[in-house]
N, C-alpha and C. Protein backbone atom coordinates (compact mmCIF):
# COMPACT_ATOMS: atom_id res chain seq x y z
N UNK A 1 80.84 84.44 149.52
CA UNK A 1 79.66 84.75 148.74
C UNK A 1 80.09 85.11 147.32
N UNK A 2 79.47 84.30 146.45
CA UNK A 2 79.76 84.47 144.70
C UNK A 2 79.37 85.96 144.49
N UNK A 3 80.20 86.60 143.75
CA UNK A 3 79.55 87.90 143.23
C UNK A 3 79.24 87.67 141.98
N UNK A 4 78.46 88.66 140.88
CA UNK A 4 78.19 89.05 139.70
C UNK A 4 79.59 88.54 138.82
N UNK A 5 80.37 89.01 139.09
CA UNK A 5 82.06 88.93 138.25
C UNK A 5 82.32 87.54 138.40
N UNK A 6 82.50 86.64 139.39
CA UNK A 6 82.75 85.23 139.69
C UNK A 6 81.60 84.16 139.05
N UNK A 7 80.48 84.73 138.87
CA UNK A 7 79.62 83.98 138.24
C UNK A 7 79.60 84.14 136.68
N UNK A 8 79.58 85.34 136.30
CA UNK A 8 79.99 85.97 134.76
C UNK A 8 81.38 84.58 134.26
N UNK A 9 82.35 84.42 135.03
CA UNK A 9 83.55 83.87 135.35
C UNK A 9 83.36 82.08 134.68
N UNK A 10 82.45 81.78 136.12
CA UNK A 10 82.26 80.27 135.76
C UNK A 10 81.22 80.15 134.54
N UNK A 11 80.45 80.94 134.18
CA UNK A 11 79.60 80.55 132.97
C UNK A 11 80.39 80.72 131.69
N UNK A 12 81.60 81.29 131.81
CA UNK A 12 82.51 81.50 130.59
C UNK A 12 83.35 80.63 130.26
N UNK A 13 83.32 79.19 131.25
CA UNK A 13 84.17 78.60 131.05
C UNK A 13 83.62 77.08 130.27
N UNK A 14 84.54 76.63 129.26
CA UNK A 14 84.01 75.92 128.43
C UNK A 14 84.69 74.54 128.52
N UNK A 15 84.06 73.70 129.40
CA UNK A 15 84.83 72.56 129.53
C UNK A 15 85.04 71.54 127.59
N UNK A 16 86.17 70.99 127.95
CA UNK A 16 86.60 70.26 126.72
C UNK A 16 87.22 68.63 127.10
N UNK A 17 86.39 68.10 126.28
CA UNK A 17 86.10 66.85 126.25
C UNK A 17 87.51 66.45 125.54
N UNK A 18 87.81 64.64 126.38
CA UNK A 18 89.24 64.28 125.35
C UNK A 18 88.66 63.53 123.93
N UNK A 19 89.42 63.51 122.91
CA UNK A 19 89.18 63.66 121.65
C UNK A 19 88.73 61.79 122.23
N UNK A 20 88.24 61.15 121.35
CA UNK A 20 87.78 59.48 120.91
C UNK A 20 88.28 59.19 119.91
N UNK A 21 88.60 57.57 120.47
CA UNK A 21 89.42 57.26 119.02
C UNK A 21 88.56 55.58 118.99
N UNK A 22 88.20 55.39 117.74
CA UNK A 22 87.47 54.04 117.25
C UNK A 22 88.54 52.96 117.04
N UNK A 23 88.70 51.80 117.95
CA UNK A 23 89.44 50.45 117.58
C UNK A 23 88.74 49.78 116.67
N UNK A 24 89.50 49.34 115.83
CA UNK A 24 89.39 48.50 114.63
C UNK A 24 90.33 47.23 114.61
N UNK A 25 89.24 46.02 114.77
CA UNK A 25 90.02 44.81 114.22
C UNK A 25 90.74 44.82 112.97
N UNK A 26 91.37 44.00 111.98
CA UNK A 26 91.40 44.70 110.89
C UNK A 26 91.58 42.42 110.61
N UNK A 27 90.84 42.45 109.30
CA UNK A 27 91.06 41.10 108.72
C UNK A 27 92.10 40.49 108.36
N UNK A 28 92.12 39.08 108.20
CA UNK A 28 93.63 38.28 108.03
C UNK A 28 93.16 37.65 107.47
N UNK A 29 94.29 36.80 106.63
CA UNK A 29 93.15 35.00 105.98
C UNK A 29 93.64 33.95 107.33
N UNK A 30 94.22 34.11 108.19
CA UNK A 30 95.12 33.50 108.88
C UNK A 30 94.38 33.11 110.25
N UNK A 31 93.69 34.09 111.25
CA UNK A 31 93.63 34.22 112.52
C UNK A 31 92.05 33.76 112.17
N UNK A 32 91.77 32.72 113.14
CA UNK A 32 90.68 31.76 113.24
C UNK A 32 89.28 32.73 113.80
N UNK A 33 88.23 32.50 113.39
CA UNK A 33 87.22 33.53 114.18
C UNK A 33 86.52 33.56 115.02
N UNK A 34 87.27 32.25 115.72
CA UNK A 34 86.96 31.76 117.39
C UNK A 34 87.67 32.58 117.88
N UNK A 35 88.99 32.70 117.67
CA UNK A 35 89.83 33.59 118.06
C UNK A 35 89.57 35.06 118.23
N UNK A 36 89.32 35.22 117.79
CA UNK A 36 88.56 37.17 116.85
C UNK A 36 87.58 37.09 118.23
N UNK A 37 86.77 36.16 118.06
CA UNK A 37 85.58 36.45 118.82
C UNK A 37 85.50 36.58 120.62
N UNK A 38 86.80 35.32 120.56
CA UNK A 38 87.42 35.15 122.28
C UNK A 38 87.91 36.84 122.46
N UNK A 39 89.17 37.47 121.72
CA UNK A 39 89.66 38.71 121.87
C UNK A 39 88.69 39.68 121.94
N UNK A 40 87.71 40.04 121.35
CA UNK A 40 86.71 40.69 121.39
C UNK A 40 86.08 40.59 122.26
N UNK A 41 85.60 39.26 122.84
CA UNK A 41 84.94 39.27 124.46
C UNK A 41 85.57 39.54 125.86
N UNK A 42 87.16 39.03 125.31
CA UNK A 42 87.84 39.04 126.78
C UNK A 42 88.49 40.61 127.08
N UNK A 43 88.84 41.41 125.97
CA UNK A 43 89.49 42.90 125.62
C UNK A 43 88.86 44.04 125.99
N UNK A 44 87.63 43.43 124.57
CA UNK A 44 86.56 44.40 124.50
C UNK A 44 85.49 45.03 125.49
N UNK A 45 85.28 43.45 126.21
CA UNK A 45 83.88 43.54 127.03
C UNK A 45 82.78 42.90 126.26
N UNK A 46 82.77 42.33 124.91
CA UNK A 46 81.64 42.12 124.63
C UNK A 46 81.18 40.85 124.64
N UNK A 47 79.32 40.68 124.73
CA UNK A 47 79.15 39.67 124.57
C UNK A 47 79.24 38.96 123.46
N UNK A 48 79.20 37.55 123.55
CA UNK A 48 79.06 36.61 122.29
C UNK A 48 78.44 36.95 121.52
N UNK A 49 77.33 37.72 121.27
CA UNK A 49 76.15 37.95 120.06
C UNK A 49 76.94 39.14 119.65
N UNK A 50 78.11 40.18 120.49
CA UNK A 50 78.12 41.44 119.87
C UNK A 50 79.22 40.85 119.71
N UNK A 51 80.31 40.29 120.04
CA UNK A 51 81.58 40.09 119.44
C UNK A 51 81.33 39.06 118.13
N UNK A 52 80.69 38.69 118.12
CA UNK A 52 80.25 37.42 116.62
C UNK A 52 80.17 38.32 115.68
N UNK A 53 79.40 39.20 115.85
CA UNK A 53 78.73 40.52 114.95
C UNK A 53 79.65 41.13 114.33
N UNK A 54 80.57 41.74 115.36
CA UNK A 54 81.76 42.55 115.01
C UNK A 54 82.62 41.30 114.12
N UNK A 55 82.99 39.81 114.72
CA UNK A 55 84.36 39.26 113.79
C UNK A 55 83.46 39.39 112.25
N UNK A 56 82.23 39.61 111.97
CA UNK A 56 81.42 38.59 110.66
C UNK A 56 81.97 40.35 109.87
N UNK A 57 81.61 41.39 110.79
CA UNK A 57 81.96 42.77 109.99
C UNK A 57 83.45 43.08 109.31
N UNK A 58 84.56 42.42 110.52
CA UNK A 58 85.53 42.60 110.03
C UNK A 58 85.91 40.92 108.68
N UNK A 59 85.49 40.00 108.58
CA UNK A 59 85.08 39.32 107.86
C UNK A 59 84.53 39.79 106.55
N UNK A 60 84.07 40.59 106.69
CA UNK A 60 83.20 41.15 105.17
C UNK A 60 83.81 42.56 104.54
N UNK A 61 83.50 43.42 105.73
CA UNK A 61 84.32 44.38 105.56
C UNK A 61 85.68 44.35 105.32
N UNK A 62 86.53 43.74 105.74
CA UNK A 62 87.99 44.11 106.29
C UNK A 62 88.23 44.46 107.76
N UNK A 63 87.85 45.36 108.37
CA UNK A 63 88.21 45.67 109.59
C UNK A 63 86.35 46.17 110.26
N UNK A 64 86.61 45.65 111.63
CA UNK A 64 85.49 45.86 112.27
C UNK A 64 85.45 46.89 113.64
N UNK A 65 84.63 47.76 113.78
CA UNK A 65 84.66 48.48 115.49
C UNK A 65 84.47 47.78 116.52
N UNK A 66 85.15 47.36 117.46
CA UNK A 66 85.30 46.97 118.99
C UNK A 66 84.83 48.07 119.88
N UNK A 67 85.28 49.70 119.66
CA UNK A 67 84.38 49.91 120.81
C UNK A 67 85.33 51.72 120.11
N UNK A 68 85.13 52.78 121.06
CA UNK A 68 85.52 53.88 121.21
C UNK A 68 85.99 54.38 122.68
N UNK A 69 87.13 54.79 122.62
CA UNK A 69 87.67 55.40 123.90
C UNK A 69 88.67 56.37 123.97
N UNK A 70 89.39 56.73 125.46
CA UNK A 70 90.31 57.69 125.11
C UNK A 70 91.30 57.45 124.43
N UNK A 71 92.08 58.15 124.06
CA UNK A 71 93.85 58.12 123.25
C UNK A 71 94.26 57.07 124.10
N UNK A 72 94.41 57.19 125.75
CA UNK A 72 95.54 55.85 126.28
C UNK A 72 95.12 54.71 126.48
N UNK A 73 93.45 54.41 126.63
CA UNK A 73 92.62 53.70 126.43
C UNK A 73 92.71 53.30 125.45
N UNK A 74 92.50 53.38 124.19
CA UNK A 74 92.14 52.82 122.63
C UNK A 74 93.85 52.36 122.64
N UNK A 75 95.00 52.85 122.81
CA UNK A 75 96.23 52.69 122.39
C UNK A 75 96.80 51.41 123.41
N UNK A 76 95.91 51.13 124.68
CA UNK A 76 96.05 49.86 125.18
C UNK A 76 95.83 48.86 124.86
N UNK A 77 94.34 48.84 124.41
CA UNK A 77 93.57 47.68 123.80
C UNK A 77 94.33 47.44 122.73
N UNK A 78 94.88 48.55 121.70
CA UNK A 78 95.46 47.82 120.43
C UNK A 78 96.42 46.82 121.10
N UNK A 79 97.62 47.45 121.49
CA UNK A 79 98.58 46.72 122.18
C UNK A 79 98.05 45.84 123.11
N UNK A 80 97.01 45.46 123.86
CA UNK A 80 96.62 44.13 124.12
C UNK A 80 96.14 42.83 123.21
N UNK A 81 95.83 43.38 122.33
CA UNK A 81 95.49 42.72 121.23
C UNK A 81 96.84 42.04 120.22
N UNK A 82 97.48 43.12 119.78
CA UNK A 82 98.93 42.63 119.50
C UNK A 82 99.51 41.77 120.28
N UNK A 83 99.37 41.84 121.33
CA UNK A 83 100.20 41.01 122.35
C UNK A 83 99.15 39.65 122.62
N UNK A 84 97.83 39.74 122.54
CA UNK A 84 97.45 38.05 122.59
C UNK A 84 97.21 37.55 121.16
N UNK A 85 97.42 37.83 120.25
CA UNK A 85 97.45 37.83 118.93
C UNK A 85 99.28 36.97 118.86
N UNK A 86 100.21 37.52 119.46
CA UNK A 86 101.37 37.13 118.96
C UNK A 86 101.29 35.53 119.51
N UNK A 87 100.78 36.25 120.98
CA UNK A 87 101.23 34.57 122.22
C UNK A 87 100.64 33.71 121.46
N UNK A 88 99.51 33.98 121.11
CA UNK A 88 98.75 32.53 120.22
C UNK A 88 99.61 32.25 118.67
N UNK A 89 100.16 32.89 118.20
CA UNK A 89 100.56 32.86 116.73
C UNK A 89 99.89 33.15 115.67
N UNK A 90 98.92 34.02 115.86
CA UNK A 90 98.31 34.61 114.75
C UNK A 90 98.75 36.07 114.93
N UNK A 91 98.21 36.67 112.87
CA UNK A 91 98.47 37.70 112.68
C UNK A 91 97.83 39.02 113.06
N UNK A 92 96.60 38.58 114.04
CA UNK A 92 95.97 39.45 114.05
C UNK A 92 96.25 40.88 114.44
N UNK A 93 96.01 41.64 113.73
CA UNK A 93 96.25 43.10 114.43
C UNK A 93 94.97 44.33 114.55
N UNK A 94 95.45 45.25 115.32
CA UNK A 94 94.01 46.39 115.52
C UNK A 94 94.65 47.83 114.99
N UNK A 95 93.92 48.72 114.73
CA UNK A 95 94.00 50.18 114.98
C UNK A 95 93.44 51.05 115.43
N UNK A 96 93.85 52.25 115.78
CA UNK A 96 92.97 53.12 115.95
C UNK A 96 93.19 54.18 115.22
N UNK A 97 91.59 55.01 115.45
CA UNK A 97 91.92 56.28 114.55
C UNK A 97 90.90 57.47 114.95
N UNK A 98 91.11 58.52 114.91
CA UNK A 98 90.53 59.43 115.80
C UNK A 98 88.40 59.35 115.54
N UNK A 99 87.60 59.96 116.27
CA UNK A 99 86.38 59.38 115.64
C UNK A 99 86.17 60.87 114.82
């Protein structure tokens, strides 16, 4: 049976969330935007209308958001990306950065 003190206890406790970090395509003159758009669908998860969206942002912008996740999460996807970026021979690369 919870007493007064054990409940005082759990209401004091302040759960903490892991920090998010935003992946970023980042632009090339080099890497085709079929390409951009395949990596973005097959990595990311997204569909064709949202990965199109994202290559045209990093296109205009410079670098575009793919998505937000944890530290080992976001630090995979980069490195998946690096790594189908090389096999094909383009320059493409990603980052992350805290949100």
């Amino acid at each position: 049976m919870a007493t007064n003190t054990d409940l005082e206890t759990i209401n004091d406790i302040s759960l903490k969330y892991p920090k998010k970090y935003k992946v970023f395509i980042l632009n090339d003159d080099y890497t085709s935007m079929d390409f951009v758009i395949d990596v973005i669908m097959s990595i990311f998860h997204k569909s064709f209308q949202e990965a199109e969206a994202i290559m045209l942002e990093v296109h205009k912008k410079e670098r575009g958001v793919c998505g937000v996740y944890t530290h080992e999460i976001a630090q995979t996807k980069v490195m998946q990306v690096h790594k189908r970026a090389r096999e094909s021979g383009f320059p493409l690369r990603a980052e992350m950065e805290e949100e």
